[in-house]
C-alpha atoms as a PDB file:
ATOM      1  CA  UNK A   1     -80.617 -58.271 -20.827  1.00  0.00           C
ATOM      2  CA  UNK A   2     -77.511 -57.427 -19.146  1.00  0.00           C
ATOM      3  CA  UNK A   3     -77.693 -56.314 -15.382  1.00  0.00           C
ATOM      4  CA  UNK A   4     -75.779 -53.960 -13.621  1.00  0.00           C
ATOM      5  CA  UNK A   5     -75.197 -53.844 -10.113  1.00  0.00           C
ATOM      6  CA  UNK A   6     -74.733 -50.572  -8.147  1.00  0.00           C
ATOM      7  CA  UNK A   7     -74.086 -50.429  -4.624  1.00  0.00           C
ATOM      8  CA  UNK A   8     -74.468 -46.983  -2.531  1.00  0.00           C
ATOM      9  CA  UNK A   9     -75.983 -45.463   0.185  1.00  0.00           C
ATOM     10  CA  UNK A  10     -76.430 -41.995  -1.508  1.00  0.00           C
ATOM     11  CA  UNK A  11     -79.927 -42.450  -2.434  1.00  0.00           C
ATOM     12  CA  UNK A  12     -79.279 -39.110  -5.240  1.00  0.00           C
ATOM     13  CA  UNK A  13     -76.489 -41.766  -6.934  1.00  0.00           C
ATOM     14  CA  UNK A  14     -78.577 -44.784  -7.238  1.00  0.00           C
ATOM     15  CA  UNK A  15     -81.339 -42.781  -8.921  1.00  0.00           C
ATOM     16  CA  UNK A  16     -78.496 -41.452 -11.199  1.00  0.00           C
ATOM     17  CA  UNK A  17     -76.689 -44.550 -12.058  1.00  0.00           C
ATOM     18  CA  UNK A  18     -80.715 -45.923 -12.471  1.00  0.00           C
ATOM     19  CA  UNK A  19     -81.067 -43.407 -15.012  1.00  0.00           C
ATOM     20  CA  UNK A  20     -77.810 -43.568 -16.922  1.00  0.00           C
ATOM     21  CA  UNK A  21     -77.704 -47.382 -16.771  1.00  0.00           C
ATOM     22  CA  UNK A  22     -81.875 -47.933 -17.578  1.00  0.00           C
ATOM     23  CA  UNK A  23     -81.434 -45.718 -20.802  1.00  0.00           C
ATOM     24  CA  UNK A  24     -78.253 -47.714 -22.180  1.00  0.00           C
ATOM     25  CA  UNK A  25     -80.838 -50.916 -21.768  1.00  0.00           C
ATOM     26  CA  UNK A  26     -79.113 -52.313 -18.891  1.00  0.00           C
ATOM     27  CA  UNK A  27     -81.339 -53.901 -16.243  1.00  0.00           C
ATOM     28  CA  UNK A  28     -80.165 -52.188 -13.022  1.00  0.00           C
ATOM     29  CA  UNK A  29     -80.127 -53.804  -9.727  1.00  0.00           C
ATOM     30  CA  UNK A  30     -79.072 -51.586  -6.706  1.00  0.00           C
ATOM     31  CA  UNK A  31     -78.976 -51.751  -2.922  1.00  0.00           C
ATOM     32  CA  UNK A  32     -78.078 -49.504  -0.245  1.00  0.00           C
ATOM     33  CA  UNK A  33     -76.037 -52.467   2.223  1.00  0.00           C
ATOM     34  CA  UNK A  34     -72.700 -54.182   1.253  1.00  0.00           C
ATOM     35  CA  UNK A  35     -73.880 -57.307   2.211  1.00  0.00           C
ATOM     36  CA  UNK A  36     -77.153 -57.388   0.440  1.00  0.00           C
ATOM     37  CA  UNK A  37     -74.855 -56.186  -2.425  1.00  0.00           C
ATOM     38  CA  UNK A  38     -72.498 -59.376  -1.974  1.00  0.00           C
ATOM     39  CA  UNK A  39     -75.720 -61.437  -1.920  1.00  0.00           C
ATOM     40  CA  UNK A  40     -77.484 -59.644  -4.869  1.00  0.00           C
ATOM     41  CA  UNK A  41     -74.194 -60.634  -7.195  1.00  0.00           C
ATOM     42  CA  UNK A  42     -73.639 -64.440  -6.078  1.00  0.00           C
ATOM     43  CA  UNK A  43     -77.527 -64.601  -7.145  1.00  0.00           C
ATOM     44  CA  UNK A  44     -77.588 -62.501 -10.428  1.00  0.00           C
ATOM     45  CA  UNK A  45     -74.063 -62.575 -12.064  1.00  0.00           C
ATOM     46  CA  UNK A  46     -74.195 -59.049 -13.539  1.00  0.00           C
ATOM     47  CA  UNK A  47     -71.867 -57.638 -15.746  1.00  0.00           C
ATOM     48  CA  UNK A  48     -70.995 -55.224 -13.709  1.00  0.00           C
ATOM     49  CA  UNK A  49     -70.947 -53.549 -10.059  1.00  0.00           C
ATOM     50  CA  UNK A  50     -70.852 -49.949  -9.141  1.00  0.00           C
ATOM     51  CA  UNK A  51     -69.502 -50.173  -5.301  1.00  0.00           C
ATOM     52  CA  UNK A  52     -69.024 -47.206  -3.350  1.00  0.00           C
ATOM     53  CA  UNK A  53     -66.243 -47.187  -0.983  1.00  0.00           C
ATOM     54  CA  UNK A  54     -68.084 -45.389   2.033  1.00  0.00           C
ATOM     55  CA  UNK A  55     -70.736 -47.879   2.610  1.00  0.00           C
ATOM     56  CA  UNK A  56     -72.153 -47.600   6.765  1.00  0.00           C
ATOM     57  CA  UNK A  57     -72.724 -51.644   6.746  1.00  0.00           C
ATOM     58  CA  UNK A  58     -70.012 -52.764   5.216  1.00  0.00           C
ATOM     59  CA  UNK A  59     -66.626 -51.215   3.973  1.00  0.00           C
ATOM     60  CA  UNK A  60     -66.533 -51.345   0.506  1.00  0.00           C
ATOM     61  CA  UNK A  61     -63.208 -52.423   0.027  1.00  0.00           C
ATOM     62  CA  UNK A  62     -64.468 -55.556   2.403  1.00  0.00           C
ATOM     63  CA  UNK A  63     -67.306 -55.947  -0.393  1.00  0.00           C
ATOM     64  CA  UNK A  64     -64.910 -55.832  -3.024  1.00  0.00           C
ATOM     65  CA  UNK A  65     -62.530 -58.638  -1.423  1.00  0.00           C
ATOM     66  CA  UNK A  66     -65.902 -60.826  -0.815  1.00  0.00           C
ATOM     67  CA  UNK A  67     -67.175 -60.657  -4.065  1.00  0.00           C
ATOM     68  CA  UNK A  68     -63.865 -61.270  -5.861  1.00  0.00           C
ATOM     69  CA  UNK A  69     -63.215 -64.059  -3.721  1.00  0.00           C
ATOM     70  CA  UNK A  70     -66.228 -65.989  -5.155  1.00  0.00           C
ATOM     71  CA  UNK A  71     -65.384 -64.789  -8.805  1.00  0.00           C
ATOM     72  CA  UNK A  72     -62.150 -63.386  -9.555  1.00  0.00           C
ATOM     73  CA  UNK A  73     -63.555 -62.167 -12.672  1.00  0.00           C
ATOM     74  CA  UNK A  74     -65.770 -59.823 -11.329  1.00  0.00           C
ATOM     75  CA  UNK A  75     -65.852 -56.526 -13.268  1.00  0.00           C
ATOM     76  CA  UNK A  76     -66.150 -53.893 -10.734  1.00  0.00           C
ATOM     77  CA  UNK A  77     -66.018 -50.347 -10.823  1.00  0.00           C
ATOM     78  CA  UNK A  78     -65.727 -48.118  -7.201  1.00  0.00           C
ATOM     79  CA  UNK A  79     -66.768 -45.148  -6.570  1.00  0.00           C
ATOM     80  CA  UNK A  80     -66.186 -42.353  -4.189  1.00  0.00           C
ATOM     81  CA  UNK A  81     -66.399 -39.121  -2.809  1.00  0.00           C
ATOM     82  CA  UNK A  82     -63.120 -39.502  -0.795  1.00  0.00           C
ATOM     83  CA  UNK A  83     -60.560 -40.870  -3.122  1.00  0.00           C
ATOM     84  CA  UNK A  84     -56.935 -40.747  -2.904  1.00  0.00           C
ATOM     85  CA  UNK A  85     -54.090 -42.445  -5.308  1.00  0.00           C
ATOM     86  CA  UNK A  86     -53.792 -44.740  -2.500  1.00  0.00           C
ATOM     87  CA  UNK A  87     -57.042 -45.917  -1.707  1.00  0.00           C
ATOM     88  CA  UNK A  88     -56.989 -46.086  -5.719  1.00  0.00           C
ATOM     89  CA  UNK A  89     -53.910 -47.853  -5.682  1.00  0.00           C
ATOM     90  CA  UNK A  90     -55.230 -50.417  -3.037  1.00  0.00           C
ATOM     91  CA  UNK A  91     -58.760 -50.958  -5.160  1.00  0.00           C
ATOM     92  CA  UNK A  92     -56.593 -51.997  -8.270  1.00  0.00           C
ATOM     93  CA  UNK A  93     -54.342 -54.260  -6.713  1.00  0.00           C
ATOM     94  CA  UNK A  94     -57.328 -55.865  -5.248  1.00  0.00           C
ATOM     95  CA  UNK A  95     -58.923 -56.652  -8.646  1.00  0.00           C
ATOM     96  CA  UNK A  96     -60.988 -53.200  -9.101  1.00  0.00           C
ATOM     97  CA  UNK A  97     -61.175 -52.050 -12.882  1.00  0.00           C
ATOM     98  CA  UNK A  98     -61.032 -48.347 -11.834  1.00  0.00           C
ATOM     99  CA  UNK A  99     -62.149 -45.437  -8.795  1.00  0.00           C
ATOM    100  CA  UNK A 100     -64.389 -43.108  -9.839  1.00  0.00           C
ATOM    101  CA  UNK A 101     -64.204 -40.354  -8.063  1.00  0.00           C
ATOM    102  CA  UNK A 102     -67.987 -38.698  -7.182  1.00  0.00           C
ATOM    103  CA  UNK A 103     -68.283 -35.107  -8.368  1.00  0.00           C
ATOM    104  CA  UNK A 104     -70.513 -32.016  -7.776  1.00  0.00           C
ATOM    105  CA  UNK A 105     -69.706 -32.252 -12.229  1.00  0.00           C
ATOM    106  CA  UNK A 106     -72.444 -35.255 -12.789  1.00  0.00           C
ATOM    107  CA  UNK A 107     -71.423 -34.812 -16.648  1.00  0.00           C
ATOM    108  CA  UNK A 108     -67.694 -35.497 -16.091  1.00  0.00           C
ATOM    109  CA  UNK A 109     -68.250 -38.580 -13.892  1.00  0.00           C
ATOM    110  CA  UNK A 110     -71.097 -39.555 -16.664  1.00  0.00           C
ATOM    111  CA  UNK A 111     -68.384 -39.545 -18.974  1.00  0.00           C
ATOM    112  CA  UNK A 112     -65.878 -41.129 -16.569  1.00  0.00           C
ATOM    113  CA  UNK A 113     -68.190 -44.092 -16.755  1.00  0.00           C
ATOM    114  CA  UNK A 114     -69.039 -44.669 -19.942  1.00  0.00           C
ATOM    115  CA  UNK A 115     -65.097 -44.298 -20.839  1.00  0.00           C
ATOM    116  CA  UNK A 116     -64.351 -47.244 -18.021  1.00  0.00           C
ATOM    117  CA  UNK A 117     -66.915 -49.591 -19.308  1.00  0.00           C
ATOM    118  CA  UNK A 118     -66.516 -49.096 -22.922  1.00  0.00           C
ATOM    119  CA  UNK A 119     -62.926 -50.166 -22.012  1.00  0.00           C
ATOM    120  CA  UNK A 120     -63.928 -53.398 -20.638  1.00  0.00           C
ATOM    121  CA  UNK A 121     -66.419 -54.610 -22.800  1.00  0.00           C
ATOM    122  CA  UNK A 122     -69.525 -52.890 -22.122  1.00  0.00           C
ATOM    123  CA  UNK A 123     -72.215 -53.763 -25.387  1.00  0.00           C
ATOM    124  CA  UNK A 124     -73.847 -50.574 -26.795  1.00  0.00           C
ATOM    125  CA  UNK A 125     -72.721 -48.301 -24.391  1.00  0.00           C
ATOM    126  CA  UNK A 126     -72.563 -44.560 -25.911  1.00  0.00           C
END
């Protein structure tokens, strides 16, 4: 089974990536600290990482630099309450696939997902 690994201190998110992910048959992995999260994906490989940007351990861009570092093919997705085009532009150039921004809309940013990882590669995702 494919894992997916989210990474957020919003308690309300994990439960709802849980929930999205769990029901697409994706085992879901997720922590609350940045460096746990760094941990968690040199030990489990997943297919994916949900990383959001505001983390109070560990800056998520920081998280994002450490975990591409040890695999540059990392697929990883952040996601944020506080986005800008540059914050978005600086996430891209440092390997993200896309920033999500986090909405009071849950259905839009539901959608928003599924449309990123369908476009890289996601099995059976609807």
């Amino acid at each position: 089974m494919e894992k997916i690994l989210v990474i957020d201190d919003d308690e309300m998110d994990l439960q709802l990536m849980n929930l999205l992910f769990t029901r697409e048959g994706y085992e879901v992995v997720k922590t609350a600290d940045g460096p746990q999260g760094i941990d968690l994906y040199k030990r489990l490989s997943p297919t994916f990482v949900f990383l959001d940007l505001g983390l109070p351990s560990k800056n998520g861009m920081d998280v994002l630099k450490e975990i591409r570092e040890f695999d540059g093919k990392a697929r990883i997705v952040l996601i944020t309450g506080y986005g800008s085009e540059k914050v978005a532009h600086e996430a891209l150039q440092l390997g993200a696939l896309d920033l999500i921004e986090k909405t009071w809309d849950v259905g839009s940013m539901l959608q928003r997902i599924k449309t990123v990882l369908n476009a890289f590669g996601a099995k059976n995702f609807s």
